[in-house]
N, C-alpha and C. Protein backbone atom coordinates (compact mmCIF):
# COMPACT_ATOMS: atom_id res chain seq x y z
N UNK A 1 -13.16 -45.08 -6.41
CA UNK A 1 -14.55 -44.66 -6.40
C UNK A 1 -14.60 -43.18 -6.79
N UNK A 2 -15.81 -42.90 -7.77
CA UNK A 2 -15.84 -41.39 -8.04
C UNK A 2 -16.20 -40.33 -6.92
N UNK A 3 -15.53 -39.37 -7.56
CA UNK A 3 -15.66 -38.14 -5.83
C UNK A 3 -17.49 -37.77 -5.95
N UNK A 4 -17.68 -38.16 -7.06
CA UNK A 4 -19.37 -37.28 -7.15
C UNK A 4 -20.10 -38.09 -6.58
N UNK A 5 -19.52 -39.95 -6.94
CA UNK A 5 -20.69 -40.74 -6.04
C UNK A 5 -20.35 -40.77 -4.52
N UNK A 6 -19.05 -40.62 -3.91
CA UNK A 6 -18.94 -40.24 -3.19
C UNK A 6 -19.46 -39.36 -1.98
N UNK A 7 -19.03 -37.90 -2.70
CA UNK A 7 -20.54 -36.91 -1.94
C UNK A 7 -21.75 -37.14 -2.12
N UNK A 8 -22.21 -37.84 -3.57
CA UNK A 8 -23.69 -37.86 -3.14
C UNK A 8 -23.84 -38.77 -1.99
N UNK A 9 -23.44 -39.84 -1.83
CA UNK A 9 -23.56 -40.97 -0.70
C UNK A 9 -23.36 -39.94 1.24
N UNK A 10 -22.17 -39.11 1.32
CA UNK A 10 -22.13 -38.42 1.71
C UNK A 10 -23.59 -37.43 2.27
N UNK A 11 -23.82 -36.93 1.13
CA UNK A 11 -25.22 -35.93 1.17
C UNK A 11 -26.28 -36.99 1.83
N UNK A 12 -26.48 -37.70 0.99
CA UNK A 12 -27.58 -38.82 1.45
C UNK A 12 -27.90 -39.36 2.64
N UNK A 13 -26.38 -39.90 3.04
CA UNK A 13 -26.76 -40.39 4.54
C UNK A 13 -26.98 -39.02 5.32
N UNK A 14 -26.37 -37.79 5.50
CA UNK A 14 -26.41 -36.97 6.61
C UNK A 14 -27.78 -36.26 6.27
N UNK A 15 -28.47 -36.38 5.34
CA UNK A 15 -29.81 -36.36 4.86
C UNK A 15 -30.60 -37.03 5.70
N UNK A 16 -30.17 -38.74 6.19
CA UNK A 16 -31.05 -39.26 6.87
C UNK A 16 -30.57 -38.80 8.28
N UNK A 17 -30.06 -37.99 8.82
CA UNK A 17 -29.98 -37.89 10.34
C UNK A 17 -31.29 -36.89 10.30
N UNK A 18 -32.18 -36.71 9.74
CA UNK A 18 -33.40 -36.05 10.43
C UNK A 18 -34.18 -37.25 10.71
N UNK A 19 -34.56 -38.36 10.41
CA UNK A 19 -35.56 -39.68 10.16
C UNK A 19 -35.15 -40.19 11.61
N UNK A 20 -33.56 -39.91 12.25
CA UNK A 20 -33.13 -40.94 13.50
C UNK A 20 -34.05 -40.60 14.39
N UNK A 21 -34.60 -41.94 15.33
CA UNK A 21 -34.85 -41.76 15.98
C UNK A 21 -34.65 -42.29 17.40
N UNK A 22 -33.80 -41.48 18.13
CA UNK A 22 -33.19 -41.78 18.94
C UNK A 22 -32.97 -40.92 20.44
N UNK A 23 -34.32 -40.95 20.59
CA UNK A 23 -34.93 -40.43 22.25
C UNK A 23 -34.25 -40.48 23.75
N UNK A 24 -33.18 -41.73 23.40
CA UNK A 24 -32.51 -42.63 24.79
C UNK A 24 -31.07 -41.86 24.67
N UNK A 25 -30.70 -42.21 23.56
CA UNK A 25 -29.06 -42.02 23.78
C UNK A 25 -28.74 -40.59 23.02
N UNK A 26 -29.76 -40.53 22.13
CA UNK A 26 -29.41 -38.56 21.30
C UNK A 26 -28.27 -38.74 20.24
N UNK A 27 -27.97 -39.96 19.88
CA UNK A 27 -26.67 -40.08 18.92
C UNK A 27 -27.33 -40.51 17.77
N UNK A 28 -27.17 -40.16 16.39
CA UNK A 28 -27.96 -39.93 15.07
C UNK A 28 -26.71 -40.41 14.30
N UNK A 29 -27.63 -41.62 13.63
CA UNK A 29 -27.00 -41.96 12.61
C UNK A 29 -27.74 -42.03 11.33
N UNK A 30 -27.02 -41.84 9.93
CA UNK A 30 -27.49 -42.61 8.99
C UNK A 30 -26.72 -42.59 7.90
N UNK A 31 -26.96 -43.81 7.12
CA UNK A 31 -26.50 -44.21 6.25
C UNK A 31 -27.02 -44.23 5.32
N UNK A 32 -26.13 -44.84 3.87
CA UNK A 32 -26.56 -44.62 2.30
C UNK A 32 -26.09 -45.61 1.66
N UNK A 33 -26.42 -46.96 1.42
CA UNK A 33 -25.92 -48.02 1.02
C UNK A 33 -26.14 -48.06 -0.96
N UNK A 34 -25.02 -48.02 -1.63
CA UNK A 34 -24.76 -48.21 -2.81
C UNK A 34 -25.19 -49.60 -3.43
N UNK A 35 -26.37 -49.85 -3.99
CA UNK A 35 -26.35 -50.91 -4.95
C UNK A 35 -25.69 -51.05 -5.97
N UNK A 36 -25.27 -52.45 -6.10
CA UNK A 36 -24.23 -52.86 -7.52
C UNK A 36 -25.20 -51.62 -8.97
N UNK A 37 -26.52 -51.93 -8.80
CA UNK A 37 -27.07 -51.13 -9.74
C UNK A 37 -27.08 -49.53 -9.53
N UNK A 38 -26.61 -49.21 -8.95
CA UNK A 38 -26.78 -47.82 -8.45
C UNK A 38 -27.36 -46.76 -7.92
N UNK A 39 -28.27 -47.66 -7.44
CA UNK A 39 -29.53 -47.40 -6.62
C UNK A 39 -29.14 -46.86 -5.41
N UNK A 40 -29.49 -45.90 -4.51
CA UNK A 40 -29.15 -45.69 -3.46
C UNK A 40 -30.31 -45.99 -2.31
N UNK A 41 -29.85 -46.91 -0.59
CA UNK A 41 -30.77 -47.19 0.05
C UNK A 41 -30.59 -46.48 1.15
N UNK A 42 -31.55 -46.02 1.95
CA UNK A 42 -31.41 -45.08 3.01
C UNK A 42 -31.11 -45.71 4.47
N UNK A 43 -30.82 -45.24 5.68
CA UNK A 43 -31.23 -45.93 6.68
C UNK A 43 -30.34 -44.97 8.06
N UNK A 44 -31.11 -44.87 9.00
CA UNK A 44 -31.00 -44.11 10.15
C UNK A 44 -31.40 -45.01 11.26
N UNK A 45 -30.44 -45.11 12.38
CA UNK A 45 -30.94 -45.35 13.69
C UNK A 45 -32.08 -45.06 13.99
N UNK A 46 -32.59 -46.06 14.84
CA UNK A 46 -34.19 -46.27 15.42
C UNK A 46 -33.88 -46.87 16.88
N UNK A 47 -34.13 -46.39 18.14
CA UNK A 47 -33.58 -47.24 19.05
C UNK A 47 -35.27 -47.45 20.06
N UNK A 48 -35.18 -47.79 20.85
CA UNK A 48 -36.33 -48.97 21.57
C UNK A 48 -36.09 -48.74 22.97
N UNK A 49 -36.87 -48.49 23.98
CA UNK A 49 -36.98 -48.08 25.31
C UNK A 49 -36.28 -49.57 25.55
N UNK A 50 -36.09 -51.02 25.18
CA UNK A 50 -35.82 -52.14 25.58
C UNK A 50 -34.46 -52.87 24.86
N UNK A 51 -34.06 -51.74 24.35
CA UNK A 51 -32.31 -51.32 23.92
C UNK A 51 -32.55 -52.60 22.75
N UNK A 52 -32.57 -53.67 23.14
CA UNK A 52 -32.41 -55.36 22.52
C UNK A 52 -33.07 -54.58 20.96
N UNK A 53 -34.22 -53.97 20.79
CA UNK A 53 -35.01 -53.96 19.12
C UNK A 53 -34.12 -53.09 18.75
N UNK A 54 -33.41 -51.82 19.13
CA UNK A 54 -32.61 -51.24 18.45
C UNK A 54 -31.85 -51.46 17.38
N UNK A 55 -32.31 -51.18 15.64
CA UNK A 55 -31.73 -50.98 15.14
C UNK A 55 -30.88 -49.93 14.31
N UNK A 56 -29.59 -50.05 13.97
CA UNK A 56 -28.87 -49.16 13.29
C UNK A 56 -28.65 -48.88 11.79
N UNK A 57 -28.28 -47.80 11.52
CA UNK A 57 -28.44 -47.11 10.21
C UNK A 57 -28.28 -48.37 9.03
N UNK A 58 -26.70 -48.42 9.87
CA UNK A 58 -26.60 -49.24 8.36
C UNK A 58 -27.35 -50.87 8.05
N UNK A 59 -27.91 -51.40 9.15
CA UNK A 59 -28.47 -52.47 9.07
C UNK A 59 -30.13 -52.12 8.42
N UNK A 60 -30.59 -51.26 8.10
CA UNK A 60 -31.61 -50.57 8.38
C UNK A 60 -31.45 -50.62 6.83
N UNK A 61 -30.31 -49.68 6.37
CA UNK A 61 -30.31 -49.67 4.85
C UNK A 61 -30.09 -51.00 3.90
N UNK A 62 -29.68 -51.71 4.52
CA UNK A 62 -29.41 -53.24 3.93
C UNK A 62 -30.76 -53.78 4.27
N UNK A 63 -31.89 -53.93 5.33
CA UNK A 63 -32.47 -55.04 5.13
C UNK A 63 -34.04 -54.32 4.51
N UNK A 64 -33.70 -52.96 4.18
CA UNK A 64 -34.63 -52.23 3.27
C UNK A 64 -33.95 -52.62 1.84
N UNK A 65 -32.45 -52.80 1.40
CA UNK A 65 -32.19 -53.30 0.31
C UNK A 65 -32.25 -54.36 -0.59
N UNK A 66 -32.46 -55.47 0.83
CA UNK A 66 -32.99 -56.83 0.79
C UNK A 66 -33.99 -57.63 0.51
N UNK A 67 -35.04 -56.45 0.99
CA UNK A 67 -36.79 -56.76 1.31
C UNK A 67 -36.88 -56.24 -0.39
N UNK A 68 -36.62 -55.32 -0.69
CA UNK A 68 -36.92 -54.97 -2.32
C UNK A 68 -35.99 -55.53 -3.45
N UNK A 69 -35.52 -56.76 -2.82
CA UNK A 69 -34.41 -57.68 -4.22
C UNK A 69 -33.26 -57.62 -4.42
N UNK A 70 -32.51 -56.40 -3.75
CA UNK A 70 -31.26 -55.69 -4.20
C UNK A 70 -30.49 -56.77 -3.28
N UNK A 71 -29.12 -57.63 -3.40
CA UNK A 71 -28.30 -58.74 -3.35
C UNK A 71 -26.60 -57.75 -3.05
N UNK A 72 -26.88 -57.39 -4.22
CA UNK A 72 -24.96 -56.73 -4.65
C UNK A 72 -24.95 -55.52 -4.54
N UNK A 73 -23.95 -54.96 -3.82
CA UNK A 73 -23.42 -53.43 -2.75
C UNK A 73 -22.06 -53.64 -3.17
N UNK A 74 -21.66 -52.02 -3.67
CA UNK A 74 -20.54 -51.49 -3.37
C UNK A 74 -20.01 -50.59 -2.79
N UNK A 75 -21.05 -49.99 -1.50
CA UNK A 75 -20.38 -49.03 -0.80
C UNK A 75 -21.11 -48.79 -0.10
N UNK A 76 -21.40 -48.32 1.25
CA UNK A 76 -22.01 -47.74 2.14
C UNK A 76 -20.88 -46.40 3.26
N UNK A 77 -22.20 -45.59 3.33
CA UNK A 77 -21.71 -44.26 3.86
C UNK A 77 -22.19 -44.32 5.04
N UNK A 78 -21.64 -43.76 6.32
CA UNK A 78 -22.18 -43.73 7.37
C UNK A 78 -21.86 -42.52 8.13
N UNK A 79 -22.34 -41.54 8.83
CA UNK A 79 -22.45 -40.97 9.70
C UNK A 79 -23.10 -40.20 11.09
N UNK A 80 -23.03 -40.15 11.79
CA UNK A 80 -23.17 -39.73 12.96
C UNK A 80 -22.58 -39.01 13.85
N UNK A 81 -23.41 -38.40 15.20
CA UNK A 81 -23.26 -37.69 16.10
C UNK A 81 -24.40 -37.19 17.04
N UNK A 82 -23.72 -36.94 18.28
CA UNK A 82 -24.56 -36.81 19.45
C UNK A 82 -25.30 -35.11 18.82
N UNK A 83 -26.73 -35.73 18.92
CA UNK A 83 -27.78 -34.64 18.39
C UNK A 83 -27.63 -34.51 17.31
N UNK A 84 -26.74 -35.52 16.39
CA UNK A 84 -26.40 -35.07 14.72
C UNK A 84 -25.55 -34.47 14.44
N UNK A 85 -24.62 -33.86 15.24
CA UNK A 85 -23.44 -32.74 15.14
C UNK A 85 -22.27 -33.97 14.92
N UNK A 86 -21.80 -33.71 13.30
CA UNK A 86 -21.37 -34.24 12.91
C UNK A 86 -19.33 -34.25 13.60
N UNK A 87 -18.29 -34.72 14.13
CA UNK A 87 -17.54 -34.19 14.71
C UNK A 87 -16.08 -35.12 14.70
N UNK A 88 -16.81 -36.28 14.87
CA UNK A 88 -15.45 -37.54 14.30
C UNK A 88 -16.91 -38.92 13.90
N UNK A 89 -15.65 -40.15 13.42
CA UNK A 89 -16.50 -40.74 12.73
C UNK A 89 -17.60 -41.75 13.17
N UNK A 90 -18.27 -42.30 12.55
CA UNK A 90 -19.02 -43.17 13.69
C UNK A 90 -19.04 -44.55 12.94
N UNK A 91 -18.35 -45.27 13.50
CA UNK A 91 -17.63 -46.51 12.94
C UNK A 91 -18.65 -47.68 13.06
N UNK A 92 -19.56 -48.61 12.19
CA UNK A 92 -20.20 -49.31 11.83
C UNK A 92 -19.94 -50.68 13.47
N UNK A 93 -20.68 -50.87 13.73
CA UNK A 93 -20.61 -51.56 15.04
C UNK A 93 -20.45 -53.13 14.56
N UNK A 94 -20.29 -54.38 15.47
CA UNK A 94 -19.62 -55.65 15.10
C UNK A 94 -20.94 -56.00 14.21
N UNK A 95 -22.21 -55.72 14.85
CA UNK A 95 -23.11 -56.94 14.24
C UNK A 95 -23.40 -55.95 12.59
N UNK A 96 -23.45 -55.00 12.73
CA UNK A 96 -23.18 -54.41 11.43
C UNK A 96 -22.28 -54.52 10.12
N UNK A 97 -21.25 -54.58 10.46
CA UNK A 97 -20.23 -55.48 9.95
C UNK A 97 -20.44 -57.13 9.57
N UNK A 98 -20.95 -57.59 10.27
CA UNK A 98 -21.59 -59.03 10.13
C UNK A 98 -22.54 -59.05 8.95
N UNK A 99 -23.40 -58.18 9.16
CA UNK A 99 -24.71 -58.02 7.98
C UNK A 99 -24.06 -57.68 6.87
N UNK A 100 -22.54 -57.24 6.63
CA UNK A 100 -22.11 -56.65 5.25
C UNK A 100 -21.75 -57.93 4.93
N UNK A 101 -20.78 -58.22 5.80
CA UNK A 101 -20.12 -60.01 5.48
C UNK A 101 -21.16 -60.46 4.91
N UNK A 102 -22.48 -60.96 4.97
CA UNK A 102 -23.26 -61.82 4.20
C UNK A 102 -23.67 -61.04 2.77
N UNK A 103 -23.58 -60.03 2.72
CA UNK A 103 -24.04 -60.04 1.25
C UNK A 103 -22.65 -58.96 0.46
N UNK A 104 -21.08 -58.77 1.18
CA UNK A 104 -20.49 -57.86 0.55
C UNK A 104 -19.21 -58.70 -0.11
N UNK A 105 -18.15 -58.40 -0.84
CA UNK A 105 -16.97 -58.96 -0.64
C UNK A 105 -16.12 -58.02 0.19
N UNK A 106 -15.42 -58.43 1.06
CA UNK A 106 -14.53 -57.82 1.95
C UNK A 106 -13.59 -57.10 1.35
N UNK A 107 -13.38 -57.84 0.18
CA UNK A 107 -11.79 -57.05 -0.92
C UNK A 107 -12.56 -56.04 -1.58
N UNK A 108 -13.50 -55.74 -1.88
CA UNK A 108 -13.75 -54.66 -2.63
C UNK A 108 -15.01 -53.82 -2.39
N UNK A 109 -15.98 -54.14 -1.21
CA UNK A 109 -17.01 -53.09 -0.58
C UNK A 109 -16.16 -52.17 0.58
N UNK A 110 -16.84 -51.17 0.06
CA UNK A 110 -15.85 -50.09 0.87
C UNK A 110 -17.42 -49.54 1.64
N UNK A 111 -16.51 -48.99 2.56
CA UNK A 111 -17.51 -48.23 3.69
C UNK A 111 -16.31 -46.99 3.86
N UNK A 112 -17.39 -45.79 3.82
CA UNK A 112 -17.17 -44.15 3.70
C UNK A 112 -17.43 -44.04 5.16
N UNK A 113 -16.70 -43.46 5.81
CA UNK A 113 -16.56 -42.86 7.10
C UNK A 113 -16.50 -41.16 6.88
N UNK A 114 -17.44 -40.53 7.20
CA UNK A 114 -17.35 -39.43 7.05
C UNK A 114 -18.31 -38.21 8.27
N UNK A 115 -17.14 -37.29 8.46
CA UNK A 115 -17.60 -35.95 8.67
C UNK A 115 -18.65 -34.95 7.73
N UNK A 116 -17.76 -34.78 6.65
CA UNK A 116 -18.59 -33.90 5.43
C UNK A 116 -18.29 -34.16 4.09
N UNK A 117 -18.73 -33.24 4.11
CA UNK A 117 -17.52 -33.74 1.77
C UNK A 117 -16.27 -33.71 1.79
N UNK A 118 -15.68 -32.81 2.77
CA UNK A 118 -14.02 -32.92 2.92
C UNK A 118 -13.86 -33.59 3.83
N UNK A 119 -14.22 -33.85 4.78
CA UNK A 119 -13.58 -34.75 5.71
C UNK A 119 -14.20 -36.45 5.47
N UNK A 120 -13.51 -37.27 5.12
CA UNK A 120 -13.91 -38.70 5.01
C UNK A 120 -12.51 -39.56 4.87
N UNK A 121 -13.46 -40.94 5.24
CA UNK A 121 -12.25 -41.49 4.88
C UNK A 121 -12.77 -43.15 4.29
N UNK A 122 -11.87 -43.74 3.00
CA UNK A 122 -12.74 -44.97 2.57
C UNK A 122 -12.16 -46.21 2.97
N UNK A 123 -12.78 -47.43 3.60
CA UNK A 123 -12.33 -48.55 4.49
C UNK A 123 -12.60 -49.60 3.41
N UNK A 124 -12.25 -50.76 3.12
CA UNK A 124 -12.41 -51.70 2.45
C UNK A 124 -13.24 -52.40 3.72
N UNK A 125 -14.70 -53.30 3.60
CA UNK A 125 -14.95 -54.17 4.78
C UNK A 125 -13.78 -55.38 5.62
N UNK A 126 -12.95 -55.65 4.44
CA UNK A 126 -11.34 -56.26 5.54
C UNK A 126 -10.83 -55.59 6.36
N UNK A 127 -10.84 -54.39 6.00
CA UNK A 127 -9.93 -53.44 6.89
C UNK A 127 -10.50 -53.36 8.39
N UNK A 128 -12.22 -53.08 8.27
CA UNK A 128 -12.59 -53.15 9.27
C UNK A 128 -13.18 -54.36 10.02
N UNK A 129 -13.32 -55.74 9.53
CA UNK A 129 -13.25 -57.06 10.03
C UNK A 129 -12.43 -58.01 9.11
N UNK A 130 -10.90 -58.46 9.59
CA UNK A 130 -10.53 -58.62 8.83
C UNK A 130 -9.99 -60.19 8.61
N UNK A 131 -10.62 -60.32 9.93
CA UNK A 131 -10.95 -62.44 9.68
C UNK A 131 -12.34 -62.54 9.66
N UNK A 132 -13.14 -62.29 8.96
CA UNK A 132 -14.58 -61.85 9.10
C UNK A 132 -15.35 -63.16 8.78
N UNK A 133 -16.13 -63.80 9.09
CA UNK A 133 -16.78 -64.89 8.78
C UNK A 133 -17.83 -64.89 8.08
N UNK A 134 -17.71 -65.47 6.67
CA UNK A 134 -19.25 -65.20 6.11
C UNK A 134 -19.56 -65.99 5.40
N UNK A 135 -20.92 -66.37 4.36
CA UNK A 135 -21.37 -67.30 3.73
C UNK A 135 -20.22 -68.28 2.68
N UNK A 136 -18.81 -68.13 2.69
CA UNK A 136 -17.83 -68.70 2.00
C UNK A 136 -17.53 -69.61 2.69
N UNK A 137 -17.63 -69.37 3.98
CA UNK A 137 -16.87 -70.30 5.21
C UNK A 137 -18.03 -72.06 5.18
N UNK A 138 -18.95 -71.47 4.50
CA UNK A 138 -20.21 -72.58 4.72
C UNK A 138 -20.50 -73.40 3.50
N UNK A 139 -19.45 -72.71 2.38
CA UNK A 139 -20.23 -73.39 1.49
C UNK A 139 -19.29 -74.73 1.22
């Protein structure tokens, strides 16, 4: 993957840690999901006095990618931290991971874990679920 789309994805998501809104727990996330076309989709934590509606960044940027047609992703960026202070990584949670499984391939969507422009690191979705169950298993 190029270092420029890289940081921009980078820039983008820590762009959306002003949009989080997250009153209960103070931990800010957001993400920057890469369309096959190159479109970039936004998405930041939103959490819910009743915990259950809480949704997260990166689910946020996928089903905003979804609702407007977009199918095929090759990358999503994610970061976070308590009050936004960016500090170690903030690793995409199970049901998040689940939502990539349905629309990613595991061998080749990568997810950016990142601090800043220098600090990151890139995961293939196997790496991070790596018996992962998804629309292949059904067909």
């Amino acid at each position: 993957m190029e270092k420029a789309i890289v940081e921009k994805l980078i820039d983008t998501a820590i762009a959306q840690l002003q949009f989080s809104y997250t009153p209960y727990s103070n931990f800010k996330v957001g993400a920057a999901l890469l369309g096959r076309d190159g479109k970039i989709y936004t998405g930041c934590n939103i959490e819910n006095a009743a915990y259950g509606p809480t949704n997260c960044a990166e689910r946020t940027a996928f089903f905003k990618a979804v609702s407007e047609g977009q199918r095929e992703f090759d990358a999503i960026c994610v970061v976070g931290g308590r009050d936004g202070a960016l500090t170690e990584y903030a690793s995409p949670c199970g049901v998040c991971r689940q939502v990539m499984m349905e629309f990613c391939d595991p061998e080749s969507f990568r997810i950016i874990l990142a601090v800043s422009r220098e600090k990151y690191d890139i995961f293939t979705l196997k790496e991070l679920l790596p018996l992962g169950f998804g629309p292949a298993h059904l067909a």
